[in-house]
C-alpha atoms as a PDB file:
ATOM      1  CA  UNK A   1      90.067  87.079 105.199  1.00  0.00           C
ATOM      2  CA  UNK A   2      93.037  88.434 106.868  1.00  0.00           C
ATOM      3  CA  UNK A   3      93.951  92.291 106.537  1.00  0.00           C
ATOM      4  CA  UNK A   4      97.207  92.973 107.094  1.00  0.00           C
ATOM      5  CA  UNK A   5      98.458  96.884 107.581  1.00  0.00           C
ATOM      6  CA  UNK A   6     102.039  97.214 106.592  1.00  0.00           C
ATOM      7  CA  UNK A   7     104.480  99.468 104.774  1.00  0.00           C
ATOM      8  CA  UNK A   8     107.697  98.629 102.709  1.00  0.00           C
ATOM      9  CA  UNK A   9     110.943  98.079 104.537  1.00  0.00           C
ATOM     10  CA  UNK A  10     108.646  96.993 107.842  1.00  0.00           C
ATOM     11  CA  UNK A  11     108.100  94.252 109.891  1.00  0.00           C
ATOM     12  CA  UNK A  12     105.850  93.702 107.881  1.00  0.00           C
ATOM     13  CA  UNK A  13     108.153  91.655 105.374  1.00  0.00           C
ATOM     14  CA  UNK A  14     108.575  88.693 107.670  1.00  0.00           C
ATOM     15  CA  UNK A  15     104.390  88.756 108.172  1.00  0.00           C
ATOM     16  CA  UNK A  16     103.645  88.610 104.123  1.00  0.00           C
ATOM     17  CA  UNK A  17     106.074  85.339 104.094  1.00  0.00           C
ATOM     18  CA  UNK A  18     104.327  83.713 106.551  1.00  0.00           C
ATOM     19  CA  UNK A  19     100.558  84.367 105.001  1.00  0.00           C
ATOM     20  CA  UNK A  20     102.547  83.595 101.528  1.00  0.00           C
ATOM     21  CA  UNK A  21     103.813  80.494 102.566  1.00  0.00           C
ATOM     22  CA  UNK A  22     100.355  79.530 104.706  1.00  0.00           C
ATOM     23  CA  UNK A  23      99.087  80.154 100.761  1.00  0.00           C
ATOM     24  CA  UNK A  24      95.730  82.080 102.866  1.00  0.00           C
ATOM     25  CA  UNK A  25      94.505  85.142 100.905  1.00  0.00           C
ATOM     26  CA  UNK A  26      95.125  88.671 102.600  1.00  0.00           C
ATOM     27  CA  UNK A  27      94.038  92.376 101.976  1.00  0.00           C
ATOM     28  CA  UNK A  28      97.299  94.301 102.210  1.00  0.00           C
ATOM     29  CA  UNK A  29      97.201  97.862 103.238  1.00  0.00           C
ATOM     30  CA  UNK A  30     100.237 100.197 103.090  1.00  0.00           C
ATOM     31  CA  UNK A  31     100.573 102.525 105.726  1.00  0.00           C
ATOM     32  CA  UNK A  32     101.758 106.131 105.158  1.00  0.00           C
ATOM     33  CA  UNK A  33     104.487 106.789 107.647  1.00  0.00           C
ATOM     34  CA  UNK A  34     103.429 109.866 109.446  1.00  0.00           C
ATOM     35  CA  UNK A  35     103.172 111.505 112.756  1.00  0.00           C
ATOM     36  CA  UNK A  36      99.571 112.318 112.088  1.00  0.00           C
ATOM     37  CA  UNK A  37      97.799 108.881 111.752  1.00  0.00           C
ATOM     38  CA  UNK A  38      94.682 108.078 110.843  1.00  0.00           C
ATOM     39  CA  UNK A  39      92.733 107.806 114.379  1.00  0.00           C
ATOM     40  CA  UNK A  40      91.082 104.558 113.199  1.00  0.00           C
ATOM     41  CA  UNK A  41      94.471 103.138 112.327  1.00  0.00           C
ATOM     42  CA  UNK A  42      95.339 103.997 116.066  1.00  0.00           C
ATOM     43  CA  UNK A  43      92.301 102.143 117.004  1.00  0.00           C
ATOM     44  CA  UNK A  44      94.412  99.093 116.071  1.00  0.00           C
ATOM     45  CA  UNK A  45      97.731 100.366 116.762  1.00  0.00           C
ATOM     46  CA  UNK A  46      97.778 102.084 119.768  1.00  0.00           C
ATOM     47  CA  UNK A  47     101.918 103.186 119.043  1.00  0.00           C
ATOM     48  CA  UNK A  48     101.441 104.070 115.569  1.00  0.00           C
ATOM     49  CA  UNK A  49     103.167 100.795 114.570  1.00  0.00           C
ATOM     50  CA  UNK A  50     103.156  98.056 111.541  1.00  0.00           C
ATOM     51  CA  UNK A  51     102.750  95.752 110.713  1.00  0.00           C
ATOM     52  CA  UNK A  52      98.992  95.253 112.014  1.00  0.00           C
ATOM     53  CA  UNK A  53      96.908  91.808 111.411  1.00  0.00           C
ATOM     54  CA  UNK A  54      93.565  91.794 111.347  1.00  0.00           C
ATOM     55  CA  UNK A  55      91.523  88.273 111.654  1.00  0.00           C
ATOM     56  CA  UNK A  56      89.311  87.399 109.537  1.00  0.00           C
ATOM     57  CA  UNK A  57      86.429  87.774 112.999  1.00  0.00           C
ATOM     58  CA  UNK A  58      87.507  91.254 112.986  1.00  0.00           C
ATOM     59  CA  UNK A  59      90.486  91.116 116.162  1.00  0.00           C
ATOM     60  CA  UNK A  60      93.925  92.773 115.514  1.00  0.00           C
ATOM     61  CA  UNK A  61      96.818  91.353 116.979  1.00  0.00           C
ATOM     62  CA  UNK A  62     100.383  93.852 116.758  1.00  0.00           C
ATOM     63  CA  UNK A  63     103.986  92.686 117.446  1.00  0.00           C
ATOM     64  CA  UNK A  64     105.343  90.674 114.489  1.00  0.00           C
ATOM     65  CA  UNK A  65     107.310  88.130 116.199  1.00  0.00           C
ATOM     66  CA  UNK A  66     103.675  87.285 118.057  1.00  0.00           C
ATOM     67  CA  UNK A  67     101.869  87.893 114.542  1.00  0.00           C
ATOM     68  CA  UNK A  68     104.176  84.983 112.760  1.00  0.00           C
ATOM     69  CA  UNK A  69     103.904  82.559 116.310  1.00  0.00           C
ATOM     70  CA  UNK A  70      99.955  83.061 115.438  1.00  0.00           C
ATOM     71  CA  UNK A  71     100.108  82.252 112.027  1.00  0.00           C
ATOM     72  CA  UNK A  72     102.402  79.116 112.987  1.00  0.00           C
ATOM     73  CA  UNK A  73      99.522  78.135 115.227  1.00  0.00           C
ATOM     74  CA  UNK A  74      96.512  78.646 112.902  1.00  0.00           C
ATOM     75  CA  UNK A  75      98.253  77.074 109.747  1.00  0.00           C
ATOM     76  CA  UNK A  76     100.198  74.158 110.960  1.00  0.00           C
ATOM     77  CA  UNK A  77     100.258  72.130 107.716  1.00  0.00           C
ATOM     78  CA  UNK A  78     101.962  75.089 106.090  1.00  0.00           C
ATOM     79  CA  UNK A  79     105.297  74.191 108.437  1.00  0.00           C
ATOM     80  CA  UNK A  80     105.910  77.712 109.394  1.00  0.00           C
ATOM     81  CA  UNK A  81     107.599  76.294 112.611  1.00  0.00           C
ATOM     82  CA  UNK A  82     107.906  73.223 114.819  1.00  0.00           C
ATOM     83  CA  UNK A  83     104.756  71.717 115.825  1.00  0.00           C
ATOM     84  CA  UNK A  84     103.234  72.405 118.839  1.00  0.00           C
ATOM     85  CA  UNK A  85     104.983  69.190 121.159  1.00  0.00           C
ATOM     86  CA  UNK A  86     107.301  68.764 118.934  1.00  0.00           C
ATOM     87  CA  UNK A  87     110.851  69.045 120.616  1.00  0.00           C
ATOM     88  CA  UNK A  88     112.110  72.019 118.459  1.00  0.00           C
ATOM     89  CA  UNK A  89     108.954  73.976 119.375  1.00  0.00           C
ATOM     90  CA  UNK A  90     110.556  74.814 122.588  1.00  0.00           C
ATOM     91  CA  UNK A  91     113.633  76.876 120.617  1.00  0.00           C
ATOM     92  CA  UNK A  92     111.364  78.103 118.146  1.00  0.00           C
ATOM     93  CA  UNK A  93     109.368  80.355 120.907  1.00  0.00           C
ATOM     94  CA  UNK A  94     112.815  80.728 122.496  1.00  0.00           C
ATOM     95  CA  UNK A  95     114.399  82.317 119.626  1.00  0.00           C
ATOM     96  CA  UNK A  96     111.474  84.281 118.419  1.00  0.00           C
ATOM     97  CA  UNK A  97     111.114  85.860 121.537  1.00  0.00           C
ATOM     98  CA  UNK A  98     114.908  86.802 122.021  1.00  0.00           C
ATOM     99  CA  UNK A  99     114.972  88.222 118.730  1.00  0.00           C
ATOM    100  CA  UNK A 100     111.599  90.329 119.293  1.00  0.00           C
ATOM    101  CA  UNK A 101     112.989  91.407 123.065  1.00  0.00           C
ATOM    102  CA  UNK A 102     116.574  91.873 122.930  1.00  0.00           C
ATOM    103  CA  UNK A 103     117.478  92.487 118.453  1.00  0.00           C
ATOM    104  CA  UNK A 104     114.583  94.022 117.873  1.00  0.00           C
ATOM    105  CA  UNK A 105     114.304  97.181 120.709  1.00  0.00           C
ATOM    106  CA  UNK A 106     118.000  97.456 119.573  1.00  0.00           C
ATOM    107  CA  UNK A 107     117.451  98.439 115.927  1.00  0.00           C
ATOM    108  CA  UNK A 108     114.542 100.539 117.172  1.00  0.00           C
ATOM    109  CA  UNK A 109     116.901 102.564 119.196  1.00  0.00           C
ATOM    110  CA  UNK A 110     119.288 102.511 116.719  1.00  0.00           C
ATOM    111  CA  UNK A 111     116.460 103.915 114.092  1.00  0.00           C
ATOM    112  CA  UNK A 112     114.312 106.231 116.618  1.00  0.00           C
ATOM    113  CA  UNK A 113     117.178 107.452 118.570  1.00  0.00           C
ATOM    114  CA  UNK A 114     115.286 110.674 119.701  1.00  0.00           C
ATOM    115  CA  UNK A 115     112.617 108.757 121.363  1.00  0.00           C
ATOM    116  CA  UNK A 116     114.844 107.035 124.184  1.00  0.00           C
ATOM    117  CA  UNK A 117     116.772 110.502 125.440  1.00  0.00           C
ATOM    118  CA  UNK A 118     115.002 113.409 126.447  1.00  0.00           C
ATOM    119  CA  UNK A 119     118.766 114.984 126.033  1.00  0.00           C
ATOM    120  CA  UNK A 120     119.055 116.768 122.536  1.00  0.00           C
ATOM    121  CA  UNK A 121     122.665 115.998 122.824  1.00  0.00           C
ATOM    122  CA  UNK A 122     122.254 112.573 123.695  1.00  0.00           C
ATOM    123  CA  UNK A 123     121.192 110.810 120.505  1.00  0.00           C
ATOM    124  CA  UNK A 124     124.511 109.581 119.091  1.00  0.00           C
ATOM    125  CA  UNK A 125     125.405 107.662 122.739  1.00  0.00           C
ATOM    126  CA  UNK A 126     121.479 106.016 122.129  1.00  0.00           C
ATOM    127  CA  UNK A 127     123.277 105.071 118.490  1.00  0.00           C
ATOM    128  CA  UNK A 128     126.188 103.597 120.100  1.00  0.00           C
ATOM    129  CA  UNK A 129     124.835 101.429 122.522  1.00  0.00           C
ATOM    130  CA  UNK A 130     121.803 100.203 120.283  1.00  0.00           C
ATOM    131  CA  UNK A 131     124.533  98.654 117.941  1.00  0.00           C
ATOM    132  CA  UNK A 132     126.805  97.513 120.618  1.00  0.00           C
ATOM    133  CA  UNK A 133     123.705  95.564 121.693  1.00  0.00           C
ATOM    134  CA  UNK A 134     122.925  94.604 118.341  1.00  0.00           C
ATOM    135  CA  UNK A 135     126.061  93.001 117.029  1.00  0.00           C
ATOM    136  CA  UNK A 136     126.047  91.248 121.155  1.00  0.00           C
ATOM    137  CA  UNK A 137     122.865  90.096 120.327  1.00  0.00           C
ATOM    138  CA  UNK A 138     123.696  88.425 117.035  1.00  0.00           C
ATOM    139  CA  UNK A 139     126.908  87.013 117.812  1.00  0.00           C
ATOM    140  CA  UNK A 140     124.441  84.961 120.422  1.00  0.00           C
ATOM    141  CA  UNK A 141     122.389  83.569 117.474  1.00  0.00           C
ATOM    142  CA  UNK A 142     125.212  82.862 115.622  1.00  0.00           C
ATOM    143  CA  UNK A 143     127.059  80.839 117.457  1.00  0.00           C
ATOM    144  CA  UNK A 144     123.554  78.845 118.207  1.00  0.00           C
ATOM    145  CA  UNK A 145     123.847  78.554 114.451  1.00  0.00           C
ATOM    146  CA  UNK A 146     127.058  76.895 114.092  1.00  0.00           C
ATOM    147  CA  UNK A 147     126.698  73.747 112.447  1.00  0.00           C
ATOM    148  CA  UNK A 148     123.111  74.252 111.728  1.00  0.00           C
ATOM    149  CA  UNK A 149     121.389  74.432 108.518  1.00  0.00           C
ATOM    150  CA  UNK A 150     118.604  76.321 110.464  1.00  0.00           C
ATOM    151  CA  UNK A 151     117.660  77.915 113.344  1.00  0.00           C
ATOM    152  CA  UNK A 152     115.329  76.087 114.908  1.00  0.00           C
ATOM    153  CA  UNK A 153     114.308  72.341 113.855  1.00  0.00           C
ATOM    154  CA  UNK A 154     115.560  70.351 110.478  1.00  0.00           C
ATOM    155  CA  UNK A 155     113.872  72.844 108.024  1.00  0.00           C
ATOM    156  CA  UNK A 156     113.191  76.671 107.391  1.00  0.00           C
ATOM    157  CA  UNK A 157     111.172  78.537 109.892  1.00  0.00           C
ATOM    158  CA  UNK A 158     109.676  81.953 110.099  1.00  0.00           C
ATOM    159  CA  UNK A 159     112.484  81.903 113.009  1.00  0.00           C
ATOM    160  CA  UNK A 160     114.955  81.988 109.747  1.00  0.00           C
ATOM    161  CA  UNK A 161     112.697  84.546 108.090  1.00  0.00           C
ATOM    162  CA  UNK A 162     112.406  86.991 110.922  1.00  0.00           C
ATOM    163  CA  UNK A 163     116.624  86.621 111.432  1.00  0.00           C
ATOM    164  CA  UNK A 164     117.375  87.763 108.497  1.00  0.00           C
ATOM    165  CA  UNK A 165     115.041  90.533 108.616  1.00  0.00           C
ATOM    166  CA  UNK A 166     116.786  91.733 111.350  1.00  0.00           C
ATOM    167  CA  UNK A 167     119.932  91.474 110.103  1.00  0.00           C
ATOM    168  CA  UNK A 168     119.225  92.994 107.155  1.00  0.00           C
ATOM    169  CA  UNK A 169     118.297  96.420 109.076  1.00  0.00           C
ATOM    170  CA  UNK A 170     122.471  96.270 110.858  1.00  0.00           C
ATOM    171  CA  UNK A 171     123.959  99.811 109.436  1.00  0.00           C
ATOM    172  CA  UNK A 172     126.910  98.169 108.256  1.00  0.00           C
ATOM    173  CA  UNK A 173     125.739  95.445 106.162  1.00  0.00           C
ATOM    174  CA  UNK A 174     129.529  94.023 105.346  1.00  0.00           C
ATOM    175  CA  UNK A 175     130.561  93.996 109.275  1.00  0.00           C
ATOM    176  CA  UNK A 176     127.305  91.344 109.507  1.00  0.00           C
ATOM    177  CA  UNK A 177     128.340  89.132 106.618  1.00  0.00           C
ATOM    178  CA  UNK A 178     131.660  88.811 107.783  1.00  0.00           C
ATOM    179  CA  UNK A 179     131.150  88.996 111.478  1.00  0.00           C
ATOM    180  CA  UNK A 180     128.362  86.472 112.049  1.00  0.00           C
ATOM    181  CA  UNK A 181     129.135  84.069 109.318  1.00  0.00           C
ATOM    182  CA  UNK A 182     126.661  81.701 110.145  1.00  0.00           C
ATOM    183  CA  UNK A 183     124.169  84.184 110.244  1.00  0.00           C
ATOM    184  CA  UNK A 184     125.446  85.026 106.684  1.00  0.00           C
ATOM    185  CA  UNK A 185     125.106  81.043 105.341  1.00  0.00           C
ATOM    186  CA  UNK A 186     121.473  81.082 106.016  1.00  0.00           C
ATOM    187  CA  UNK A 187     120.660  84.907 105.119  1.00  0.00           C
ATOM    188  CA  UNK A 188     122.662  83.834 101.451  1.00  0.00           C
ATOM    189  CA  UNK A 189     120.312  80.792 101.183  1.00  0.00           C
ATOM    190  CA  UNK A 190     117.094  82.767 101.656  1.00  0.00           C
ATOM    191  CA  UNK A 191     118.450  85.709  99.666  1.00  0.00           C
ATOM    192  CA  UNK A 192     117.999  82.928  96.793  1.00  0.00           C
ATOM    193  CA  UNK A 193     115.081  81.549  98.120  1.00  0.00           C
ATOM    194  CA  UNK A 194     112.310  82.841  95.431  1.00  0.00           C
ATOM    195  CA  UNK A 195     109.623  84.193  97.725  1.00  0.00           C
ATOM    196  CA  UNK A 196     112.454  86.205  99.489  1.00  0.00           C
ATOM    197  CA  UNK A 197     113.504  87.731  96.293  1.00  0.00           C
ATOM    198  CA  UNK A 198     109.787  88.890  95.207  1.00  0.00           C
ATOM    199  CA  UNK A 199     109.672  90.129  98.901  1.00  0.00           C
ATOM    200  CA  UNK A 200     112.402  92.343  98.513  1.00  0.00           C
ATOM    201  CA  UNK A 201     111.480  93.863  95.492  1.00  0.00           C
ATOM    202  CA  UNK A 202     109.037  95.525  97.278  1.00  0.00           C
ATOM    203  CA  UNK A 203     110.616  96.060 100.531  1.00  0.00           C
ATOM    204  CA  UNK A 204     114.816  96.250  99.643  1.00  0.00           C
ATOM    205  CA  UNK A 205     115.555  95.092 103.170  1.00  0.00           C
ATOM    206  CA  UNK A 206     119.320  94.358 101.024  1.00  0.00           C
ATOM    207  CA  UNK A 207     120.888  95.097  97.938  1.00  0.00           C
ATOM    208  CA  UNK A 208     119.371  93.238  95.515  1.00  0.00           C
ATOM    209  CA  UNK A 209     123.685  93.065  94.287  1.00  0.00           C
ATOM    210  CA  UNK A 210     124.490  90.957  97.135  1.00  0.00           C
ATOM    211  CA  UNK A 211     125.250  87.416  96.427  1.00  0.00           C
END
């Protein structure tokens, strides 16, 4: 069985969709955010870090975007992304691994300002430039959206799943509908998508008031 070590409001969310949708069981295990970690939880997760996924032979494998490219792999009949050969395979891993590189270290910096300056001073500059990069970094998936019902391939991917989670963490939640509205078209259809709701019950990545 899978064990996966997450916390709400994590990475985490876009790793319980994909074992949802897969339809494998999984131990979940929240967590506590703290600068004192359990040593055997840093055993696992060398930077303190969810969400975690432990196999079922006992390896743990970090990083979410690799975590749901895994999961594609092990559970292909559960269409979490392209096949493997299949032409849209190619901007699956393309996306997936923009996101994780260039989105991702942005809202991290945006988040954890204090651990990219060693100047006390220098925190709201880190702010600045983490959501300068962010909102240059989404306007380049959303305009790879445009005229696309989805990301990657003809139906909903983790690629989708793992956008919106994103998205969801921008500090200005209104600037990202209106900016990036094709960003905004797919984020509204898996707002109503059901396991996305049940998901955010639990994690409130966005107000459960938006539309």
């Amino acid at each position: 069985m899978y064990k996966l070590y997450t916390r709400p409001g994590s990475g985490g969310f876009v790793v319980e969709a994909a074992l949802a949708l897969a339809n494998v069981p999984f131990e979940q295990i929240d967590v506590p955010k703290t600068d004192r970690p359990d040593p055997a939880f840093l055993d696992i997760s060398p930077l303190n870090q969810v969400p975690v996924l432990t196999l079922p032979d006992g390896r743990s494998i970090t990083e979410s975007a690799a975590i749901c490219i895994l999961l594609a792999e092990r559970h292909p009949d559960a269409g979490l992304a392209p096949a493997v050969g299949a032409p849209a395979r190619a901007e699956f891993l393309r996306w997936m691994a923009f996101m994780s590189s260039v989105l991702y270290p942005a809202i991290l910096r945006l988040y954890y300002a204090h651990r990219y300056t060693a100047d006390a001073d220098g925190t709201k500059a880190v702010k600045q430039a983490a959501v300068a990069e962010m909102d240059r970094g989404f306007a380049v998936v959303d305009a790879a959206l445009k005229g696309r019902d989805w990301l990657v391939g003809e139906a909903m991917s983790l690629a989708d799943i793992y956008l919106v989670m994103l998205v969801a963490w921008h500090p200005d939640i209104e600037h990202a509908r209106t900016a990036w509205p094709n960003i905004e078209r797919l984020w509204a259809k898996l707002r109503g998508h059901p396991l996305m709701k049940t998901l955010n019950t639990s994690h409130e990545m966005w107000p459960g008031s938006l539309p």
